[in-house]
C-alpha atoms as a PDB file:
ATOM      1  CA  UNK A   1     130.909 172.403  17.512  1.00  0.00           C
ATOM      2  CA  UNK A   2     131.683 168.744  17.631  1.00  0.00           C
ATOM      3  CA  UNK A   3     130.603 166.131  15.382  1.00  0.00           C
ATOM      4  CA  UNK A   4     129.352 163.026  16.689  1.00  0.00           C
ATOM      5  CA  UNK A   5     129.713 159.903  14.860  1.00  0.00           C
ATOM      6  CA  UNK A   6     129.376 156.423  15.112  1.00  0.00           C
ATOM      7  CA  UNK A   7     131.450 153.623  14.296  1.00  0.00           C
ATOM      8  CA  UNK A   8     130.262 152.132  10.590  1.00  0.00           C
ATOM      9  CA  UNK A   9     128.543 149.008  10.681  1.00  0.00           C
ATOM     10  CA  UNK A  10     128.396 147.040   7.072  1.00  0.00           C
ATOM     11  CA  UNK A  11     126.311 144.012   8.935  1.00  0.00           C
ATOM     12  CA  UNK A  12     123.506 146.752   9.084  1.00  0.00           C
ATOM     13  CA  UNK A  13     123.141 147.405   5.727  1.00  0.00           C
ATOM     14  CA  UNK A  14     123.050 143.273   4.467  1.00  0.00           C
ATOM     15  CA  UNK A  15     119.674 142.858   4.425  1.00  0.00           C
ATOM     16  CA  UNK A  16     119.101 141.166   1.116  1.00  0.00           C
ATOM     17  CA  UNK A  17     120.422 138.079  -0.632  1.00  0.00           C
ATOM     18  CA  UNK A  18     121.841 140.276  -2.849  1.00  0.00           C
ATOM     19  CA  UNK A  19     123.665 142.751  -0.838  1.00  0.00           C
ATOM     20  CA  UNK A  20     125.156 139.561   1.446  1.00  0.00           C
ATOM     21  CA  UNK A  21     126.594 137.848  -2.121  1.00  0.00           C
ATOM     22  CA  UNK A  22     128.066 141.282  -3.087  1.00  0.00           C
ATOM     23  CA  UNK A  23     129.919 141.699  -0.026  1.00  0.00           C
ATOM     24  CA  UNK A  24     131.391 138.763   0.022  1.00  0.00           C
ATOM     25  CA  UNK A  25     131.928 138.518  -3.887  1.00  0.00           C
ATOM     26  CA  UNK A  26     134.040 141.682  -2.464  1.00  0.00           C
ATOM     27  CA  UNK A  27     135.606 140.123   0.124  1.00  0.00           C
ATOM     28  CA  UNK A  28     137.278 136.742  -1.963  1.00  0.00           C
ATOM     29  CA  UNK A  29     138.323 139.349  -5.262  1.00  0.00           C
ATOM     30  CA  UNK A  30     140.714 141.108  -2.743  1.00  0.00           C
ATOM     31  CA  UNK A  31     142.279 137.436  -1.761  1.00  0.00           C
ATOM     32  CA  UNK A  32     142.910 138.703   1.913  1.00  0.00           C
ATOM     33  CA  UNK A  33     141.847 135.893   4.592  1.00  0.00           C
ATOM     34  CA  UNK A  34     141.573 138.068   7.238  1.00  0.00           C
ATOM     35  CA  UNK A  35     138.937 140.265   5.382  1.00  0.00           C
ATOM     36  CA  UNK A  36     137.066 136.923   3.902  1.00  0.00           C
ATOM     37  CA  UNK A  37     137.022 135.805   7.679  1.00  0.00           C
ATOM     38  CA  UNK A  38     135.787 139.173   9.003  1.00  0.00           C
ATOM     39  CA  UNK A  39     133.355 139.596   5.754  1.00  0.00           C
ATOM     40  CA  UNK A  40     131.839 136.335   6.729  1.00  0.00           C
ATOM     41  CA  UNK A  41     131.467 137.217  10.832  1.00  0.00           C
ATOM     42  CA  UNK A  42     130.225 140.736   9.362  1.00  0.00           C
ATOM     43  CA  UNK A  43     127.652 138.561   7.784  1.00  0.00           C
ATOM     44  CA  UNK A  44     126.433 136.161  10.403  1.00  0.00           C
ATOM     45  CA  UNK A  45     126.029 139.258  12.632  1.00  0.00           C
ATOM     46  CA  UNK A  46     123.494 140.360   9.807  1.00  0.00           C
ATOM     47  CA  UNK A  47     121.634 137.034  10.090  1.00  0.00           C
ATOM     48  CA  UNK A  48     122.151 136.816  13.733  1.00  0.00           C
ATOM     49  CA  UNK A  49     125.362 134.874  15.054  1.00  0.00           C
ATOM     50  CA  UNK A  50     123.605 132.430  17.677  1.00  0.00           C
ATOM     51  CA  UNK A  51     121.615 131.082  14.702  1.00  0.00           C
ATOM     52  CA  UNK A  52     124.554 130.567  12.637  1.00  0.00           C
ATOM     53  CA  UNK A  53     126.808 129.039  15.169  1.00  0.00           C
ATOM     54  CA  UNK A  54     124.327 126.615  16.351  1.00  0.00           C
ATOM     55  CA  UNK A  55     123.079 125.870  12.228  1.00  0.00           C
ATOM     56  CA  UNK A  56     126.959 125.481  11.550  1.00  0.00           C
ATOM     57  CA  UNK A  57     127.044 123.036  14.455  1.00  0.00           C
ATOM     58  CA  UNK A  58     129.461 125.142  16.308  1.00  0.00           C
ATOM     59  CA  UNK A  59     129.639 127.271  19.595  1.00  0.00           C
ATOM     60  CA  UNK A  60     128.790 131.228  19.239  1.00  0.00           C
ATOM     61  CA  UNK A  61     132.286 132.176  20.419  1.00  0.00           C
ATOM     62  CA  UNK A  62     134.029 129.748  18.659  1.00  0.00           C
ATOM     63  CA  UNK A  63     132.376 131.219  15.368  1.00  0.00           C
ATOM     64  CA  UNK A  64     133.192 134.699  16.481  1.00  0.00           C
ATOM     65  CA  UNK A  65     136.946 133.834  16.975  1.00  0.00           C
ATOM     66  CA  UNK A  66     137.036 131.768  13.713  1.00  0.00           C
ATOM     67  CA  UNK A  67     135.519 134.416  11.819  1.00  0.00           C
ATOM     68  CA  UNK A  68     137.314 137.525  13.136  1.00  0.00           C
ATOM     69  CA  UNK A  69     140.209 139.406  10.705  1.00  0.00           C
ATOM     70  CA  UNK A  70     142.643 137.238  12.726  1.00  0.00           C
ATOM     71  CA  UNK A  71     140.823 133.844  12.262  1.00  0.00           C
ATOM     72  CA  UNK A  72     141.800 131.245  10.245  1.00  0.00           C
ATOM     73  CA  UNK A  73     139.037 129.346   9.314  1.00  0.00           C
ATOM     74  CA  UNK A  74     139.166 125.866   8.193  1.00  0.00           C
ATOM     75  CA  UNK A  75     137.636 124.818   4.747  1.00  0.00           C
ATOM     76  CA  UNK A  76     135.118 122.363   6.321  1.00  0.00           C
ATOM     77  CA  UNK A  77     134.249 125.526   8.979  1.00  0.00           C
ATOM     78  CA  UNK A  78     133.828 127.449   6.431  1.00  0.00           C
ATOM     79  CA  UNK A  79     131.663 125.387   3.550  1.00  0.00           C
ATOM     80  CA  UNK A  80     129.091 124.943   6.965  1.00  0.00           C
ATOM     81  CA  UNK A  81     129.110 128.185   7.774  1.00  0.00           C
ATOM     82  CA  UNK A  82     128.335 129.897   3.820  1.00  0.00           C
ATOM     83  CA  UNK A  83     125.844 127.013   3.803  1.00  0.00           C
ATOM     84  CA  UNK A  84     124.403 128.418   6.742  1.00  0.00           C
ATOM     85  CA  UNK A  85     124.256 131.376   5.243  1.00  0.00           C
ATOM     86  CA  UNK A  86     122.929 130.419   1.879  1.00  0.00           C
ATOM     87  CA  UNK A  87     126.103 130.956   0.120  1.00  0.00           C
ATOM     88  CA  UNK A  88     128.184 129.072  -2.022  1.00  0.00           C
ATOM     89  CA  UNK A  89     131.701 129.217  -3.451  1.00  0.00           C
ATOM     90  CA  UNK A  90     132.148 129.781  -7.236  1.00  0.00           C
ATOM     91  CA  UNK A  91     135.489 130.022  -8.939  1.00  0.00           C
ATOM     92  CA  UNK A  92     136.272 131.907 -12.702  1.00  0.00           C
ATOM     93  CA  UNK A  93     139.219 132.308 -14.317  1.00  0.00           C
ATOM     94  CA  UNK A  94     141.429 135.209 -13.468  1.00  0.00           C
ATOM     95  CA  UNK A  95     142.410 137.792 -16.397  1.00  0.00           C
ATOM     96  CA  UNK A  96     144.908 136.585 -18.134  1.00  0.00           C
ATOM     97  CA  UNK A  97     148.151 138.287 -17.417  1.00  0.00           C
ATOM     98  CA  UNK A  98     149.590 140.131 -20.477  1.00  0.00           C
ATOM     99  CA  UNK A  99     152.970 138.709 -21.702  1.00  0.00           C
ATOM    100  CA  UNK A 100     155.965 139.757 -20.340  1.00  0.00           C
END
């Protein structure tokens, strides 16, 4: 018998405020750009990428470039776009490292 699966989709399950600001929250704590990038295109696919791009004042393939795991977004591109999105950036202090 053969299982059939299908390829995991995260964009499908973002359907609240909440769940969108989790995922990223998720994204930044692991400090990897190419997952922040592809958390973010992950995103605008869940809000619907035309409306983003054009919103962000950008072209739908240049925002699906950008924000793929091997864009590099740049800062302005990417305050637009979480604006877009109803985000915003927050920083906390890390843990403090214990003494070596």
């Amino acid at each position: 018998m053969t299982v059939k699966t299908r390829p995991f989709d995260p964009a499908a399950y973002l359907d609240t405020p909440e769940a969108i600001a989790t995922y990223m929250t998720e994204a930044l704590d692991s400090n990897d750009p190419g997952f922040i990038a592809d958390a973010l295109g992950v995103i605008a696919r869940a809000r619907g990428m035309t409306q983003v791009a054009r919103e962000a004042g950008l072209s739908r393939e240049s925002l699906y470039r950008t924000l793929s795991p091997e864009g590099n977004p740049e800062l302005g591109t990417l305050l637009r776009v979480l604006t877009v999105l109803g985000l915003q950036l927050t920083v906390r202090p890390t843990q403090p490292r214990a003494p070596q």
